[in-house]
C-alpha atoms as a PDB file:
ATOM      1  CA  UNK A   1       0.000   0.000   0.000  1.00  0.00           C
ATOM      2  CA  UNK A   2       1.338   2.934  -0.738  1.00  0.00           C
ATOM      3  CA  UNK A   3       0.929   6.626   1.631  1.00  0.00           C
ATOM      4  CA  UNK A   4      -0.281   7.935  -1.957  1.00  0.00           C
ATOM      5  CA  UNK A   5      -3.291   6.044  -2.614  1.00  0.00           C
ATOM      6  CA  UNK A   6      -6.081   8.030  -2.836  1.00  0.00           C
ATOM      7  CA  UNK A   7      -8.000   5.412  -0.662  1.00  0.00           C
ATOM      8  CA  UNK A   8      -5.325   5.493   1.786  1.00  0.00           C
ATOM      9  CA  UNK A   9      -4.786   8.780   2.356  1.00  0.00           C
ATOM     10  CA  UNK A  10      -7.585   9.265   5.047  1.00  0.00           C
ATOM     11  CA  UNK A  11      -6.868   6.070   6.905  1.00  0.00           C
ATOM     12  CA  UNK A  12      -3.415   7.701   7.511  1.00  0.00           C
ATOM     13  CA  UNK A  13      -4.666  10.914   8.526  1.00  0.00           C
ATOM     14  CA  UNK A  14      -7.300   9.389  10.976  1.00  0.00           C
ATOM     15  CA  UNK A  15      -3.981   7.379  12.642  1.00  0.00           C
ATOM     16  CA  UNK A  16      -5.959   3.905  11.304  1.00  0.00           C
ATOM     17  CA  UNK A  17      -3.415   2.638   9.489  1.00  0.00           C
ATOM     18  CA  UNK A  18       0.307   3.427   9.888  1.00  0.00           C
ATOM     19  CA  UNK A  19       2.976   3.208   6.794  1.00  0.00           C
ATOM     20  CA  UNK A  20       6.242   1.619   8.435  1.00  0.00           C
ATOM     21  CA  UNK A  21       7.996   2.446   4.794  1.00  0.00           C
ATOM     22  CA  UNK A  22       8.171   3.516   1.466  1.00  0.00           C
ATOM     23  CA  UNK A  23       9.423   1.676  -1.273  1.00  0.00           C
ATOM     24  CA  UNK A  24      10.760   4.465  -3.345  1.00  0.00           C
ATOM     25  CA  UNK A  25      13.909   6.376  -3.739  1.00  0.00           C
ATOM     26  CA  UNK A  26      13.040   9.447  -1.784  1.00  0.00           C
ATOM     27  CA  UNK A  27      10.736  11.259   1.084  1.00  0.00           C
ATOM     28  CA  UNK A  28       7.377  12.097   0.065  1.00  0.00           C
ATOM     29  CA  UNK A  29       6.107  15.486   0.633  1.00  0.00           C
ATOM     30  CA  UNK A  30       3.195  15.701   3.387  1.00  0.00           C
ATOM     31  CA  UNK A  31       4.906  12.220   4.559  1.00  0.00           C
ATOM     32  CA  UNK A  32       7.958  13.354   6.117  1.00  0.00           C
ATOM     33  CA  UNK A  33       8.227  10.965   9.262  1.00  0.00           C
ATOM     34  CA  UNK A  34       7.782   7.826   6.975  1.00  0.00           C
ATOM     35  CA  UNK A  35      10.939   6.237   6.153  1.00  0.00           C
ATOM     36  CA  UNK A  36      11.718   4.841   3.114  1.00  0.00           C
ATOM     37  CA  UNK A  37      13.434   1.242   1.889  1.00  0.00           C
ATOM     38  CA  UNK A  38      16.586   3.206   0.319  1.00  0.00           C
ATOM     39  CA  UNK A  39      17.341   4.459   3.835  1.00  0.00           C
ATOM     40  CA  UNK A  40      16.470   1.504   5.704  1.00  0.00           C
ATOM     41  CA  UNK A  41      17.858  -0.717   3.727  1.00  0.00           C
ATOM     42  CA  UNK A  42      19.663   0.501   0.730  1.00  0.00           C
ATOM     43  CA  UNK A  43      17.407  -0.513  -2.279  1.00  0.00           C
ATOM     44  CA  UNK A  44      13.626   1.211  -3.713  1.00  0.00           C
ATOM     45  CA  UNK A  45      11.396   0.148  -5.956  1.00  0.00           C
ATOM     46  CA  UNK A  46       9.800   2.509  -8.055  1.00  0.00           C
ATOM     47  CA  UNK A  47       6.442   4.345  -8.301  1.00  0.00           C
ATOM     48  CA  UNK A  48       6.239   4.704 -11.480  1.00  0.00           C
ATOM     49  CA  UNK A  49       3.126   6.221 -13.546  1.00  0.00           C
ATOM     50  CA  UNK A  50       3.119   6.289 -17.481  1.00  0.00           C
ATOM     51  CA  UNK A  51       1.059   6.318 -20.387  1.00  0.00           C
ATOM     52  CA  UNK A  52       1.560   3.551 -23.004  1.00  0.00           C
ATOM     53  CA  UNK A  53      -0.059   2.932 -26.442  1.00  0.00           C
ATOM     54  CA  UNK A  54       0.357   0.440 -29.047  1.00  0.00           C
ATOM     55  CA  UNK A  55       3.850  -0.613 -30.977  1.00  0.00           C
ATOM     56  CA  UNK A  56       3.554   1.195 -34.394  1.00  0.00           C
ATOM     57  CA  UNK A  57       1.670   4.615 -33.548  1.00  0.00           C
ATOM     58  CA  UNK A  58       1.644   6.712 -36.561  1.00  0.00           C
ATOM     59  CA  UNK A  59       4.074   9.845 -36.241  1.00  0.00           C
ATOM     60  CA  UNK A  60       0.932  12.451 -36.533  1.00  0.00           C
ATOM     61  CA  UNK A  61       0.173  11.003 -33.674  1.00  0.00           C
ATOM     62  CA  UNK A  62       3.178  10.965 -31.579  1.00  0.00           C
ATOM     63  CA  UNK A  63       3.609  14.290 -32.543  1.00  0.00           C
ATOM     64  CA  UNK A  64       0.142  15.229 -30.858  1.00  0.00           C
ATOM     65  CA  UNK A  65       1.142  13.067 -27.232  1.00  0.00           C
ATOM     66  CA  UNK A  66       4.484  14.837 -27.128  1.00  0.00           C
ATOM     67  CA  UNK A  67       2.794  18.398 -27.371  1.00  0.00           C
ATOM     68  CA  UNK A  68       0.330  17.620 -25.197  1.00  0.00           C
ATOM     69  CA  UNK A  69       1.999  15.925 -22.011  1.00  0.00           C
ATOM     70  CA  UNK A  70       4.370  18.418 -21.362  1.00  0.00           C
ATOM     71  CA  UNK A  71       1.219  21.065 -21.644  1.00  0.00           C
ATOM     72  CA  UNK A  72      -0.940  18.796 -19.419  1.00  0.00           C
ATOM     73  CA  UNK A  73       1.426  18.237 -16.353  1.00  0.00           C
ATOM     74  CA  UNK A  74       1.737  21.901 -16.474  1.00  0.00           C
ATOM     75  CA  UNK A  75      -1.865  22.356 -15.688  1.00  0.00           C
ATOM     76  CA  UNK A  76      -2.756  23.760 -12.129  1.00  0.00           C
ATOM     77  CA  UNK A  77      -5.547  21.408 -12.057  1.00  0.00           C
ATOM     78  CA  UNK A  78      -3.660  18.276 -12.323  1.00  0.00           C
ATOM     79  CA  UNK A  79      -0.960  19.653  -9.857  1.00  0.00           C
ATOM     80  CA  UNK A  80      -3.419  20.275  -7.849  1.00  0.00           C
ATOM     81  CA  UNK A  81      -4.372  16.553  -7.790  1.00  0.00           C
ATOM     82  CA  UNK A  82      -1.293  15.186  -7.492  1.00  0.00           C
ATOM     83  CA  UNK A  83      -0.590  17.489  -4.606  1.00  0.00           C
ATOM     84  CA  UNK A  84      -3.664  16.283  -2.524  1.00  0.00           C
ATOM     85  CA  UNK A  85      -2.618  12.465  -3.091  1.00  0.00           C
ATOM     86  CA  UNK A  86       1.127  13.729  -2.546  1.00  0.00           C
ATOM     87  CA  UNK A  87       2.208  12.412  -5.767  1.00  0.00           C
ATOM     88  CA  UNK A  88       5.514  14.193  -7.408  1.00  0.00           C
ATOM     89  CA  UNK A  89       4.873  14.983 -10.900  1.00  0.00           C
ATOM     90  CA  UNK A  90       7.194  14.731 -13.808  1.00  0.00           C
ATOM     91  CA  UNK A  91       7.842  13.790 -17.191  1.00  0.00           C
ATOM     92  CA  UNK A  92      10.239  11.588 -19.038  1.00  0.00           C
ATOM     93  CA  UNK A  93       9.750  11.551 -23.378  1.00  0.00           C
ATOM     94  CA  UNK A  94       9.981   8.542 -25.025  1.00  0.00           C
ATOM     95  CA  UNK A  95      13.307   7.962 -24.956  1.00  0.00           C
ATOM     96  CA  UNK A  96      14.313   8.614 -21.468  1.00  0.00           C
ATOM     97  CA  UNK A  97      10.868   6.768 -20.045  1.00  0.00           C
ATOM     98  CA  UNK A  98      12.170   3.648 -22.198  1.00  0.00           C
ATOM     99  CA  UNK A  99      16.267   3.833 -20.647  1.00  0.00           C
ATOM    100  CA  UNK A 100      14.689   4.331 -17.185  1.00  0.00           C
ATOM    101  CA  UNK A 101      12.402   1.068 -17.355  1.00  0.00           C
ATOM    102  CA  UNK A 102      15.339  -0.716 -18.874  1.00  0.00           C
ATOM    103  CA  UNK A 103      17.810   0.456 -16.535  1.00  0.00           C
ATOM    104  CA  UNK A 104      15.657   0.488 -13.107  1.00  0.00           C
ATOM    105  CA  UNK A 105      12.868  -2.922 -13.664  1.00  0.00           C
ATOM    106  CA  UNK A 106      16.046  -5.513 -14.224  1.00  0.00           C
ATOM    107  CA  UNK A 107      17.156  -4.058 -10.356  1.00  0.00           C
ATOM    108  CA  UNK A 108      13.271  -4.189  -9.115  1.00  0.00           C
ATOM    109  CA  UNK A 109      13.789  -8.161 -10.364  1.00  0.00           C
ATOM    110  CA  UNK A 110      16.811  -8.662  -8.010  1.00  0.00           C
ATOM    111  CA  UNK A 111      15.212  -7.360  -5.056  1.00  0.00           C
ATOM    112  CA  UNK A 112      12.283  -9.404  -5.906  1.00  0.00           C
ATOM    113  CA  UNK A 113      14.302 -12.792  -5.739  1.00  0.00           C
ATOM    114  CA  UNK A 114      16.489 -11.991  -2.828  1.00  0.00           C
ATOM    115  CA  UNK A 115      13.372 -10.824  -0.946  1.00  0.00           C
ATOM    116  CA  UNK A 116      11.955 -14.731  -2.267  1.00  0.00           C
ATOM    117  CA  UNK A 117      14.854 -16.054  -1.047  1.00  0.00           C
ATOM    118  CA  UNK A 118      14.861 -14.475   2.108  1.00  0.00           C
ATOM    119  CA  UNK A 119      11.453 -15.159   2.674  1.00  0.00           C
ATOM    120  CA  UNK A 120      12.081 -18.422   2.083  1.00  0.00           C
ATOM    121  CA  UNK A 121      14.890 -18.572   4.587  1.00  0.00           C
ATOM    122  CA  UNK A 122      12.633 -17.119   7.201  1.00  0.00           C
ATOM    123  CA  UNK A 123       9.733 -20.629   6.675  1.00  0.00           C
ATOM    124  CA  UNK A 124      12.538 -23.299   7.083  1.00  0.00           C
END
């Protein structure tokens, strides 16, 4: 669960639930006193939020996404969204978005199995 879901956000508040950490790379604004994994324990996993479309799409319309996502996470609206779930905002084009999953998901893989095999270490 993570202190940014919408749905968790006012079981926090209300002291019902209690994060013990974040997964990801840095502190959270509005969630200061939560500490997170690369702290603790010297790895994170990502939160990562993109928007994908099919293999293939036709340059016209490429052109039109790349115009219009930069505009869009620009918009005081949206900000003001992401603010109230305490989501950072950002963007990444094509090319960067594509190094970073190639670079960062192999990593999220080899926490994965050591956590397995630690987990598994922990039943015998």
């Amino acid at each position: 669960m993570a202190p940014t879901d919408a749905l968790t956000i006012p079981y926090i508040k209300e002291g019902k639930i209690r994060i013990l950490a974040y997964l990801g790379i840095k502190k959270l604004a509005g969630y200061k006193n939560i500490p997170f994994t690369q702290e603790l324990y010297g790895f994170a996993i990502p939160n990562l939020l993109g928007i994908c479309g099919p293999k293939d799409l036709p340059d016209y319309v490429l052109k039109k996404l790349y115009e219009a996502f930069p505009k869009a996470i620009k918009d005081p609206d949206f900000i003001g969204v992401m603010n109230r779930i305490h989501m950072p905002v950002g963007y990444m084009d094509r090319a960067r978005m594509s190094k970073y999953v190639e670079e960062t998901f192999p990593k999220v893989g080899e926490i994965m199995k050591l956590l397995k095999e630690e987990e598994a270490k922990q039943k015998k």
